[in-house]
N, C-alpha and C. Protein backbone atom coordinates (compact mmCIF):
# COMPACT_ATOMS: atom_id res chain seq x y z
N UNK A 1 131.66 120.34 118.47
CA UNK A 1 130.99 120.01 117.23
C UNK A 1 129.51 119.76 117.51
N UNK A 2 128.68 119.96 116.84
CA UNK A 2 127.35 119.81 116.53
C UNK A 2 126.97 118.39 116.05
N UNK A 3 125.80 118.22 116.94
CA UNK A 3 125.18 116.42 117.09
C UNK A 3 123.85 116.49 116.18
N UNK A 4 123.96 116.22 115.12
CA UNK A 4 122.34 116.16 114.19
C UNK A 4 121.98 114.23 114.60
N UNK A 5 122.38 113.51 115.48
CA UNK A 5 121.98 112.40 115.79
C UNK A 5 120.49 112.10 116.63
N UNK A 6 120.12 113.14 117.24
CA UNK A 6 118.88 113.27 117.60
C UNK A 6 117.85 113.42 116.55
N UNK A 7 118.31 113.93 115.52
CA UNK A 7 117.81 114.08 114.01
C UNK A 7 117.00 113.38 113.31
N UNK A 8 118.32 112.14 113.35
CA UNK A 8 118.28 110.90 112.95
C UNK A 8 117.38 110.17 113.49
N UNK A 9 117.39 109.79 115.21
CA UNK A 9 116.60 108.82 115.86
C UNK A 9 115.45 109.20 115.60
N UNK A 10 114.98 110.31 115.61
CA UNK A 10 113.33 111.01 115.58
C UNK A 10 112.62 110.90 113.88
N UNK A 11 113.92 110.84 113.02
CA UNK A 11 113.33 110.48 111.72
C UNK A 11 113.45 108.91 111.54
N UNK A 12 114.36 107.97 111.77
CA UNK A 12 113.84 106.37 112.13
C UNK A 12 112.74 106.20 112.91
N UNK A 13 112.59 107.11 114.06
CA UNK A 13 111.06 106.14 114.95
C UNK A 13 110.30 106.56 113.83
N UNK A 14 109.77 107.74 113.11
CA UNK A 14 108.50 108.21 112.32
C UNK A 14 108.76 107.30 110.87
N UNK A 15 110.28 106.78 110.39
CA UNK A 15 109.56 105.96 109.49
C UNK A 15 109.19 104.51 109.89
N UNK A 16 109.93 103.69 110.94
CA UNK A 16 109.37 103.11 111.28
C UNK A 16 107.68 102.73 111.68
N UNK A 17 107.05 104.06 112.42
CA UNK A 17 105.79 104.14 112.54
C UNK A 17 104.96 104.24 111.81
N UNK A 18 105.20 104.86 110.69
CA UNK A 18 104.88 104.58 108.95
C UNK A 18 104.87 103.49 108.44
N UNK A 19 105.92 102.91 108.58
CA UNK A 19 105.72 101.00 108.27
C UNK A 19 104.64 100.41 108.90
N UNK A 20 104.31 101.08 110.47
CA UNK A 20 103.49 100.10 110.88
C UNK A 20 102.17 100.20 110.58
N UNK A 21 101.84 102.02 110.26
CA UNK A 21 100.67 102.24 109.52
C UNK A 21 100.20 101.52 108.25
N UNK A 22 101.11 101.27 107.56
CA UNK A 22 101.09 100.59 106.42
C UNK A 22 100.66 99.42 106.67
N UNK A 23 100.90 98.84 107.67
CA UNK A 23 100.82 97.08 108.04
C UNK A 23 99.59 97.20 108.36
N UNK A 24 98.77 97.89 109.62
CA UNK A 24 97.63 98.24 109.93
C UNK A 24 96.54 98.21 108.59
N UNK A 25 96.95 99.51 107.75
CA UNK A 25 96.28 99.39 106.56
C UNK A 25 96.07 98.33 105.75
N UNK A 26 96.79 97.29 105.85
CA UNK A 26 97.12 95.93 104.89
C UNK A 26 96.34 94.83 106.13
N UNK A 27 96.33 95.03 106.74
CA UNK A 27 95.45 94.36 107.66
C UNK A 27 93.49 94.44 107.27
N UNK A 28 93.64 96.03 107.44
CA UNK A 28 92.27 96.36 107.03
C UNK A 28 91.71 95.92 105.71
N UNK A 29 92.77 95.92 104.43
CA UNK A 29 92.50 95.44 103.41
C UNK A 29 92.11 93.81 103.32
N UNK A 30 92.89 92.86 104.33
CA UNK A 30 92.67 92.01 104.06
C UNK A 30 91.24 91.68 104.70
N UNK A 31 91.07 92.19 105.97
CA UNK A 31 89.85 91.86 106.40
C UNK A 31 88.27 92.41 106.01
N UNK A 32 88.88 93.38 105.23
CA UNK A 32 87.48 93.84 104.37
C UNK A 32 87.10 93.07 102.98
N UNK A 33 87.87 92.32 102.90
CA UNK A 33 88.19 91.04 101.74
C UNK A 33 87.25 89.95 102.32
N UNK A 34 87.29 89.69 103.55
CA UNK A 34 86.33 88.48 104.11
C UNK A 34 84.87 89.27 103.93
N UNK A 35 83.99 88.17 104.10
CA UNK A 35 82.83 88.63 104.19
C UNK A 35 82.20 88.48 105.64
N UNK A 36 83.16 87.56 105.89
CA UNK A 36 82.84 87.77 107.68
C UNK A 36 83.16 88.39 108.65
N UNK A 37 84.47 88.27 108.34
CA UNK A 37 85.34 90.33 109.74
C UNK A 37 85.48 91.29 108.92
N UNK A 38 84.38 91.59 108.11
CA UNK A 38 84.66 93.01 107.45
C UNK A 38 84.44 94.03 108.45
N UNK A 39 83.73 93.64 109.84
CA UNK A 39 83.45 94.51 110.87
C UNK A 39 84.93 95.18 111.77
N UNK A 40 85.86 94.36 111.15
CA UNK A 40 87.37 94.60 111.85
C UNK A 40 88.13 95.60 111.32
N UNK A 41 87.64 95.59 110.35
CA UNK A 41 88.46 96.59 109.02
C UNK A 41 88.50 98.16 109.69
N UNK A 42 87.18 99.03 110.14
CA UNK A 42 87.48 99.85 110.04
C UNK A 42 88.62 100.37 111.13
N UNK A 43 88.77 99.14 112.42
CA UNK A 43 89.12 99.60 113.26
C UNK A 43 90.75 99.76 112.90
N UNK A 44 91.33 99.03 112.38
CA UNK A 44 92.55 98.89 111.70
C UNK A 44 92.68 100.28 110.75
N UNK A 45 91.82 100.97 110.27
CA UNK A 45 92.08 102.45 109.79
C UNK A 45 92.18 103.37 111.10
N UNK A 46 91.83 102.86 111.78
CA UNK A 46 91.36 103.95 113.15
C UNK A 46 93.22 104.12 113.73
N UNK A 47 93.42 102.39 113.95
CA UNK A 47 94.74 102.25 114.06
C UNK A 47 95.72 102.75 113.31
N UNK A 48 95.53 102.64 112.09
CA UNK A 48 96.49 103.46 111.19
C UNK A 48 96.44 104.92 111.19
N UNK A 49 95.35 105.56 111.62
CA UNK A 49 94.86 106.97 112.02
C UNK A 49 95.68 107.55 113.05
N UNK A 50 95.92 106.67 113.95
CA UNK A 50 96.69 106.55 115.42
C UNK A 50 97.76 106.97 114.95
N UNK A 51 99.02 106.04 114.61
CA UNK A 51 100.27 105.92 114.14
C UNK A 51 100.52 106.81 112.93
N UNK A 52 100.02 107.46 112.01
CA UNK A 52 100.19 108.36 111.58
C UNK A 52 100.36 110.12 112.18
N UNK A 53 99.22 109.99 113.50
CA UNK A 53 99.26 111.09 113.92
C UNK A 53 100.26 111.02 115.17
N UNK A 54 100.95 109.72 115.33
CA UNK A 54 102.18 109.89 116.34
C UNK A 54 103.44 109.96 115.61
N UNK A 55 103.18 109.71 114.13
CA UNK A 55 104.26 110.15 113.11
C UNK A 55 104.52 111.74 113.31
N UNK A 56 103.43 112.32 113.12
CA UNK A 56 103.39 113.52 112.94
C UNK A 56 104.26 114.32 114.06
N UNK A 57 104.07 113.62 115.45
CA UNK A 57 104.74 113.86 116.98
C UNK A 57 105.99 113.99 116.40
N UNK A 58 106.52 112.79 115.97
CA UNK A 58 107.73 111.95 115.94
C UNK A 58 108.77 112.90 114.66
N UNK A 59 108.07 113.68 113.72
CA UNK A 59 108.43 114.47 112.90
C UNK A 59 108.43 115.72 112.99
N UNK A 60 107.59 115.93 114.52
CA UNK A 60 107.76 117.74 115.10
C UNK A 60 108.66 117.59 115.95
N UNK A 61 109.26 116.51 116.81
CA UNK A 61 110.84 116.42 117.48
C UNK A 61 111.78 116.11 116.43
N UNK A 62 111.80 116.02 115.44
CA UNK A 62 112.88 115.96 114.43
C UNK A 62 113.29 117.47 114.13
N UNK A 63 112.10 118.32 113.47
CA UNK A 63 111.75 119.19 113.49
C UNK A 63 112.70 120.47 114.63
N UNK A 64 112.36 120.19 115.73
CA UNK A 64 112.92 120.85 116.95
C UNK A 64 114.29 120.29 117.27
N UNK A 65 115.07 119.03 116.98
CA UNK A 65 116.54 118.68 116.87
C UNK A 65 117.18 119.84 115.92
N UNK A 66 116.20 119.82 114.54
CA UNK A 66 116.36 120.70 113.58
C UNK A 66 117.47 121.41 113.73
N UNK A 67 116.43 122.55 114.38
CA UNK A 67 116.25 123.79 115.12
C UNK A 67 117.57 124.08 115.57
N UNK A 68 117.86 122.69 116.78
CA UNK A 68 118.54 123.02 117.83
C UNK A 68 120.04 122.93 117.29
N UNK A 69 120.32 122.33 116.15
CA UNK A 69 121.39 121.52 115.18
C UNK A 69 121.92 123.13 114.66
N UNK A 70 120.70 123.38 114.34
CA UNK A 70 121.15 124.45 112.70
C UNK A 70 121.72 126.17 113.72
N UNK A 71 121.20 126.36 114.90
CA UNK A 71 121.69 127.01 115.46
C UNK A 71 122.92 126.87 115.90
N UNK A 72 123.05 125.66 116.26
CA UNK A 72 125.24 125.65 116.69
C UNK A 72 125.71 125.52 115.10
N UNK A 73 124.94 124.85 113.84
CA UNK A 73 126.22 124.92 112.96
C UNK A 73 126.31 125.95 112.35
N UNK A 74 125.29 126.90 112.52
CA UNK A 74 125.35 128.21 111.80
C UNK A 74 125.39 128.19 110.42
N UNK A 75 126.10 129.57 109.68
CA UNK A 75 125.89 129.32 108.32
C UNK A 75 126.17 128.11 107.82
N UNK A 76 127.24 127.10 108.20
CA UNK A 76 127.75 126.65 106.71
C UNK A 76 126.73 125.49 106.63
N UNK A 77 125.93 125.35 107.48
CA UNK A 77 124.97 124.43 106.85
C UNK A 77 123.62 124.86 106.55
N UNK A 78 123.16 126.29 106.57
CA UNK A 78 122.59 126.52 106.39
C UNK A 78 121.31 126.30 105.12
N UNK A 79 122.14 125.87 103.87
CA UNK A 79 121.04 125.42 103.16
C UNK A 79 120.90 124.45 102.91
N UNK A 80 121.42 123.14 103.75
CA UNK A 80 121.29 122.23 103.95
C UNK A 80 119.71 121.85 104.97
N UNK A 81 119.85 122.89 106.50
CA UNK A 81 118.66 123.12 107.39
C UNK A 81 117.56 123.48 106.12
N UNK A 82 117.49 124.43 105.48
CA UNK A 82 116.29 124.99 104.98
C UNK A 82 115.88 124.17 104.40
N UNK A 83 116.51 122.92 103.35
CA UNK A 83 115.94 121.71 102.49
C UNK A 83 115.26 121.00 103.63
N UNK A 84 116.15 120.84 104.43
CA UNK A 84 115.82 119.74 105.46
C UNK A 84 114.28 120.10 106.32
N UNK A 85 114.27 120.85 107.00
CA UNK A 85 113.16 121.82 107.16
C UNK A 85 111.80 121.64 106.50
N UNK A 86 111.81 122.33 105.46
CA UNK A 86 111.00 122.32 104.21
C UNK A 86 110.59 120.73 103.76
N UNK A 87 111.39 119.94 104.01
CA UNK A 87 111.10 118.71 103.86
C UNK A 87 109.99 117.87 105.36
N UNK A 88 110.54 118.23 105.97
CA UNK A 88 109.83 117.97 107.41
C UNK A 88 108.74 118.68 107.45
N UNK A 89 108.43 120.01 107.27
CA UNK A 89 107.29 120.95 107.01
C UNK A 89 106.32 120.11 106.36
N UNK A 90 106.82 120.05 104.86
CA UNK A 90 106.01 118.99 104.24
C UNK A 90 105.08 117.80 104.07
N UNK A 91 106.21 116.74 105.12
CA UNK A 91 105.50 115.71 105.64
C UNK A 91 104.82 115.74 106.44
N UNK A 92 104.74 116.81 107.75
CA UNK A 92 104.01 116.90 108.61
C UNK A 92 102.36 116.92 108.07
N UNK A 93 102.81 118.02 106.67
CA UNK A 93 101.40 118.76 106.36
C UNK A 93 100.67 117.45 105.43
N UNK A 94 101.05 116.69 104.96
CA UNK A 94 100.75 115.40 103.78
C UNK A 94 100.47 114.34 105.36
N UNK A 95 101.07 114.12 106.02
CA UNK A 95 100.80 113.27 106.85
C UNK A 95 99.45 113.50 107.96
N UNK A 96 99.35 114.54 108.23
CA UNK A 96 97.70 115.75 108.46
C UNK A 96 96.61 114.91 107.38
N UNK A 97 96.84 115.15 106.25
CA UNK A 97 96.17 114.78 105.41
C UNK A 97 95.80 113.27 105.83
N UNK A 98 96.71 112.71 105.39
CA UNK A 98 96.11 111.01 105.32
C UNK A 98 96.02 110.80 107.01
N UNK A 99 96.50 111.14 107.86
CA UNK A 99 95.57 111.09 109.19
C UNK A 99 93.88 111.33 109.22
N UNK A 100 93.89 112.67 108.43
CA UNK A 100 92.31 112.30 108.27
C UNK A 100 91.69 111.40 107.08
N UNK A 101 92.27 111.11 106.25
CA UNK A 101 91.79 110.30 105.11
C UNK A 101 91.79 108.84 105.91
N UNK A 102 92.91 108.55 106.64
CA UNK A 102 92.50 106.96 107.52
C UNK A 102 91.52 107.24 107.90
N UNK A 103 90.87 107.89 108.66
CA UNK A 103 89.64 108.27 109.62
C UNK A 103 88.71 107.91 108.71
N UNK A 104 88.50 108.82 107.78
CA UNK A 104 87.98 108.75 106.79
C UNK A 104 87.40 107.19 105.72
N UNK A 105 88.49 106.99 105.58
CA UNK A 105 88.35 105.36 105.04
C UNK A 105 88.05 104.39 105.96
N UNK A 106 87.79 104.26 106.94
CA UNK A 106 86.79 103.25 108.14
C UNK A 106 85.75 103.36 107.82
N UNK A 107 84.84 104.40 107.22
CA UNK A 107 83.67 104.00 106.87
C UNK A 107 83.07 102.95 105.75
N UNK A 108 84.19 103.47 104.52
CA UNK A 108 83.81 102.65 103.40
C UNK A 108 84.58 101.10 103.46
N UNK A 109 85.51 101.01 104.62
CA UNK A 109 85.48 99.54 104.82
C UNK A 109 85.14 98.59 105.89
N UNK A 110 83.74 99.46 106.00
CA UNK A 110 82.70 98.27 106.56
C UNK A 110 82.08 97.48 105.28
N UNK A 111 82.01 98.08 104.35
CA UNK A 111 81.19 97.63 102.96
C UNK A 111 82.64 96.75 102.77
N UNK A 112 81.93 95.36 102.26
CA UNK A 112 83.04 94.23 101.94
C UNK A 112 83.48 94.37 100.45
N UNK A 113 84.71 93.99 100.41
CA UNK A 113 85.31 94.32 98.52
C UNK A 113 85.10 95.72 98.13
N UNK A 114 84.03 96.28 98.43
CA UNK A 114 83.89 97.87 98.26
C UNK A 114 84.65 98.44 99.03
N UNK A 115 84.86 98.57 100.05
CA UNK A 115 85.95 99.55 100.92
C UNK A 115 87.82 99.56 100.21
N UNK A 116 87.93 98.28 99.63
CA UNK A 116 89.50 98.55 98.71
C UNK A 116 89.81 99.59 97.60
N UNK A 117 88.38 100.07 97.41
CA UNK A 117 88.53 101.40 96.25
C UNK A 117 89.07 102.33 97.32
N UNK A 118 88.66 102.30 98.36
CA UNK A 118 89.35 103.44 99.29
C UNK A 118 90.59 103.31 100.19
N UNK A 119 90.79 102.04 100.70
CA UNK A 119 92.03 101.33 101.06
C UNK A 119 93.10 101.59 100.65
N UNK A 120 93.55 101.09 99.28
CA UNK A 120 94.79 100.81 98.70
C UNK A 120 94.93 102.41 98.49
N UNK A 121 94.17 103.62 97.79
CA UNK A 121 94.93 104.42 97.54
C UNK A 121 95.58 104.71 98.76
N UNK A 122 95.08 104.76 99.84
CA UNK A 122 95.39 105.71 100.87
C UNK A 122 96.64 104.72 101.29
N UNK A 123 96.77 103.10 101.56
CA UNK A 123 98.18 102.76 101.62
C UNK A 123 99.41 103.33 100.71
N UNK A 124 99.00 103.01 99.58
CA UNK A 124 99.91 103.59 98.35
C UNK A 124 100.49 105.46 98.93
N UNK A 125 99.11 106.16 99.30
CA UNK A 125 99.73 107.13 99.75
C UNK A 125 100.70 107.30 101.03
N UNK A 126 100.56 106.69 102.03
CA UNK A 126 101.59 106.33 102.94
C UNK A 126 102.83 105.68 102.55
N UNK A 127 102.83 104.79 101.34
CA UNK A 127 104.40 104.39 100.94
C UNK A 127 104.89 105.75 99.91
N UNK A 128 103.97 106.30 99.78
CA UNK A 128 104.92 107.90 98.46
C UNK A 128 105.48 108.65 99.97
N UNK A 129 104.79 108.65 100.98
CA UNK A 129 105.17 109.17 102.35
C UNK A 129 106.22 108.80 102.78
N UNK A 130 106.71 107.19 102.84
CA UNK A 130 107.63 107.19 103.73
C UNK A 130 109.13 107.02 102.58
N UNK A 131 108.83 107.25 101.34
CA UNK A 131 109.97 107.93 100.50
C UNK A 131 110.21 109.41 100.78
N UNK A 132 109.17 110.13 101.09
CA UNK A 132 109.48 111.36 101.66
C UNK A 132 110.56 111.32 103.02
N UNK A 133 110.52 110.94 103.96
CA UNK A 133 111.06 110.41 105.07
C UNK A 133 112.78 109.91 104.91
N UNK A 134 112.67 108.95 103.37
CA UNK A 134 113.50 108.48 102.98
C UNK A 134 114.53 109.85 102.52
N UNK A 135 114.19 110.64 101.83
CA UNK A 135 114.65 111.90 101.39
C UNK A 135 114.78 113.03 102.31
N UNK A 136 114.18 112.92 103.94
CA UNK A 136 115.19 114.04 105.10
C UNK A 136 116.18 112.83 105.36
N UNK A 137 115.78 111.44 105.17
CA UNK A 137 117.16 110.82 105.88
C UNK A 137 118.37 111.26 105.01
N UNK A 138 118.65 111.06 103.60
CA UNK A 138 119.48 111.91 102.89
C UNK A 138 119.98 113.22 102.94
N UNK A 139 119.15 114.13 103.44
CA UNK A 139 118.94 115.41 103.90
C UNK A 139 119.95 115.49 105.22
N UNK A 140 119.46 114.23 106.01
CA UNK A 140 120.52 113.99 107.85
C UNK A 140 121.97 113.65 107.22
N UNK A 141 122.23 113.06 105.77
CA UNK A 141 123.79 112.34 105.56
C UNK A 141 124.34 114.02 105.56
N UNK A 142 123.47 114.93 104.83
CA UNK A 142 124.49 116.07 103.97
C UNK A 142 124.84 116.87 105.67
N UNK A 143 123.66 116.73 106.56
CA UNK A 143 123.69 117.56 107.60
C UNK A 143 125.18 117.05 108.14
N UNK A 144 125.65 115.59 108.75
CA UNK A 144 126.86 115.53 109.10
C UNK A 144 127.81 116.03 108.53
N UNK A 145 127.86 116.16 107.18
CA UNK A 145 128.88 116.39 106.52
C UNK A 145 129.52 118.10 106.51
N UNK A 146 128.07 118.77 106.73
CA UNK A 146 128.69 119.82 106.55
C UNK A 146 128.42 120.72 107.68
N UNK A 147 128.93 119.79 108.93
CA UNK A 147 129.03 120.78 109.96
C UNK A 147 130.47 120.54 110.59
N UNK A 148 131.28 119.36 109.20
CA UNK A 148 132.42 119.08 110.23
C UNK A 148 133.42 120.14 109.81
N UNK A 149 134.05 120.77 110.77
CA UNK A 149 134.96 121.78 110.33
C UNK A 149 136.14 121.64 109.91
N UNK A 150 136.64 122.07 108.58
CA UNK A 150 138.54 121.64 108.31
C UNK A 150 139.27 121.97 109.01
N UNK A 151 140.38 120.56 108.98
CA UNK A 151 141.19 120.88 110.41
C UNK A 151 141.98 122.43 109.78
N UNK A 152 142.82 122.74 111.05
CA UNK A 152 143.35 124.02 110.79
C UNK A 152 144.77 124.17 110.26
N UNK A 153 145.50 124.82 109.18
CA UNK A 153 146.05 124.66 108.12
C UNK A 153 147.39 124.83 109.67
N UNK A 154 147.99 124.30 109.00
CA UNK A 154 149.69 124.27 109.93
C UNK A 154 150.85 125.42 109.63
């Protein structure tokens, strides 16, 4: 039988690492709120810059379990892989994105109270992200299911 459990672990570390981007980001927010470590802020995007782009790692070995899954179960899970796939494709390419948009947002939160116009969207966009994440893990339930084979009629 076919193991999509490597699947799994590689899509928990990347949402986990997503959480922590998020925390990073909520860090930066708060300290661009002071008027005194607003100088801390950007580095905490830099950090969240980090962990997004080891998401991205963490979602191209999911990616390659994929791969390695959908070849032993062959057809019958086949359009189960292609959702699943397409879903991972996805995040990789949205998670690209706000890797450079963190980068990006370190500048405007050196400016104090001004840098949260740029902050929060880009957190907010990392939590629509890790519902994405949330939706290959759903994607990993259908994968067990339909690689188990019926027993054989008597």
């Amino acid at each position: 039988m076919c193991d999509p459990t490597p699947i799994r672990n590689w899509l928990i570390a990347a949402f986990v690492t997503l959480i922590v981007a998020v925390a990073a980001i909520g860090a930066a927010i708060g300290f661009n709120l002071s008027l005194y470590y607003t100088y801390v802020a950007p580095g905490w995007m830099l950090v969240a810059a980090i962990l997004v782009g080891v998401s991205i790692l963490l979602i191209g070995q999911a990616a390659s379990a994929l791969d390695v899954f959908c070849k032993c179960a062959g057809e019958s899970c086949a359009g189960v892989c292609n959702n699943m796939r397409n879903t991972l494709n996805a995040s990789r390419v949205v998670l690209g994105i706000l890797a450079a948009t963190c980068v990006a947002g370190a500048i405007p939160a050196l400016i104090p109270i001004v840098g949260q116009f740029a902050l929060w969207p880009i957190a907010g966009s990392l939590l629509v992200q890790i519902a994405l994440i949330i939706t290959a893990i759903v994607f990993y339930n259908q994968l067990t299911t339909c690689a188990v084979r019926p027993p054989a009629p008597r």
